[in-house]
Protein backbone atom coordinates (compact mmCIF):
# COMPACT_ATOMS: atom_id res chain seq x y z
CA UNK A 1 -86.08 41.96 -9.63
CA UNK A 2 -82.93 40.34 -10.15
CA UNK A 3 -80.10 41.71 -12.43
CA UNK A 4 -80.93 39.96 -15.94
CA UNK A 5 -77.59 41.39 -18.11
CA UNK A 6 -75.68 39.27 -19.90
CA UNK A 7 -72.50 39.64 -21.99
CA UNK A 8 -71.90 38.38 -24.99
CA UNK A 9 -68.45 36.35 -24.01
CA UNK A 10 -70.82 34.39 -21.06
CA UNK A 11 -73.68 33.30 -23.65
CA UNK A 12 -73.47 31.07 -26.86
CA UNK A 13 -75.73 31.98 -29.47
CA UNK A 14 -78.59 29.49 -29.44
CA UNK A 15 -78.90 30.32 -25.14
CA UNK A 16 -79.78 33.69 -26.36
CA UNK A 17 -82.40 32.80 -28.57
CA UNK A 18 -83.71 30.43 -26.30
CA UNK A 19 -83.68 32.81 -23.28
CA UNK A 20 -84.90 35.47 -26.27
CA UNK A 21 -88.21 33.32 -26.62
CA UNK A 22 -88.82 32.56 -23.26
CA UNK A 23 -88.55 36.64 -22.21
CA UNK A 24 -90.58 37.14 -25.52
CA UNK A 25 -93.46 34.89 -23.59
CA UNK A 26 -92.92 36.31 -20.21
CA UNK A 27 -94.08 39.93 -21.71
CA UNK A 28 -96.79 37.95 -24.15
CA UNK A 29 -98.58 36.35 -21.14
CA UNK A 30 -99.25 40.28 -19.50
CA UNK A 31 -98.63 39.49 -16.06
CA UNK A 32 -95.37 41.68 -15.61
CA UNK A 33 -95.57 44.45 -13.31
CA UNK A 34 -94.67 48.01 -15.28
CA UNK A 35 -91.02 47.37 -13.64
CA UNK A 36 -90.70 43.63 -14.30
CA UNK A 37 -91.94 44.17 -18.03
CA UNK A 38 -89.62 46.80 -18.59
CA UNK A 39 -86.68 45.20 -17.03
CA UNK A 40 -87.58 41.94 -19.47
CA UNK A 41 -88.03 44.49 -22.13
CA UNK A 42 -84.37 45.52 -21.39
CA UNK A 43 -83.11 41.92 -21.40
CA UNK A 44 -84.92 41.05 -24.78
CA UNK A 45 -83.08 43.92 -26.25
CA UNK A 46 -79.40 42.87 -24.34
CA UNK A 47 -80.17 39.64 -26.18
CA UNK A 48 -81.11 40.43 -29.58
CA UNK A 49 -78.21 42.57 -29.85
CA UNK A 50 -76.20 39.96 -28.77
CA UNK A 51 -77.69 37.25 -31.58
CA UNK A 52 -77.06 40.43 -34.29
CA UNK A 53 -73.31 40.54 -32.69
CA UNK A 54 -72.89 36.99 -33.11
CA UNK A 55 -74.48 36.42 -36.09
CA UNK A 56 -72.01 39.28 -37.93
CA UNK A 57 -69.51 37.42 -36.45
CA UNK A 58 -70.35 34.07 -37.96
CA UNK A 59 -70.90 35.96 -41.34
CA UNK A 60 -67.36 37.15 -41.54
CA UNK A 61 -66.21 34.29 -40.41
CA UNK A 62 -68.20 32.58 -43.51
CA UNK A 63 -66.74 35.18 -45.92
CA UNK A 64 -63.46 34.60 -44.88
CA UNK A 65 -63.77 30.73 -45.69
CA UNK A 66 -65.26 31.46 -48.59
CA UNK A 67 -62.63 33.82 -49.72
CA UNK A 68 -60.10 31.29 -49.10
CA UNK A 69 -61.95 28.58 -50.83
CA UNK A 70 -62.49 30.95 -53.87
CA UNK A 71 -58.75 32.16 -54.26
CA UNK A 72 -58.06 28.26 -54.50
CA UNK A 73 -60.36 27.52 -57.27
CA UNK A 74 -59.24 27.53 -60.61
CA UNK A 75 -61.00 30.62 -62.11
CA UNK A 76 -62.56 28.27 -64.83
CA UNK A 77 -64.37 26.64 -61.96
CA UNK A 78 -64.94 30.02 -60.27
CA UNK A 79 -67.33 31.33 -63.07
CA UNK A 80 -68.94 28.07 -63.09
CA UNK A 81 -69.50 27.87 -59.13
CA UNK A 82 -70.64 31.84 -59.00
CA UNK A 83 -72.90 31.50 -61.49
CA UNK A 84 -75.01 28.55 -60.33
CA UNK A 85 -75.54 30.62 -56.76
């Protein structure tokens, strides 16, 4: 079976998912050898934690701009705006 690793520098976020769901179907359909399920198994987990890895990434990105945005606001506005979320 061919090498199925990826890294998370070669793979944008929504690939993974996508290749995510289709090795999620692969293993659903039962029709894996022990060795090919496994090895998909493997895969699905390579690209999960590459989604979580991304995903944190995207949060602190988020909190960052937020932070920013928040430090700008007059603090008036700031009580206002935190207490409608």
């Amino acid at each position: 079976m061919e090498d199925r690793r990826v890294h998370q520098e070669e793979i944008a976020f929504e690939e993974a998912v996508a290749r995510l769901e289709k090795v999620v179907t692969e293993l659903e359909k039962g029709e894996l050898t022990l060795e090919e399920a496994l090895a998909a198994f493997q895969e699905g987990i390579n690209l999960l934690r590459i989604c979580i890895a991304k995903l944190n990434v995207f949060e602190e990105q988020i909190e960052i701009l937020l932070s920013d945005y928040y430090s700008d606001v007059p603090s008036w506005l700031e009580e206002r705006i935190r207490g409608e979320s």
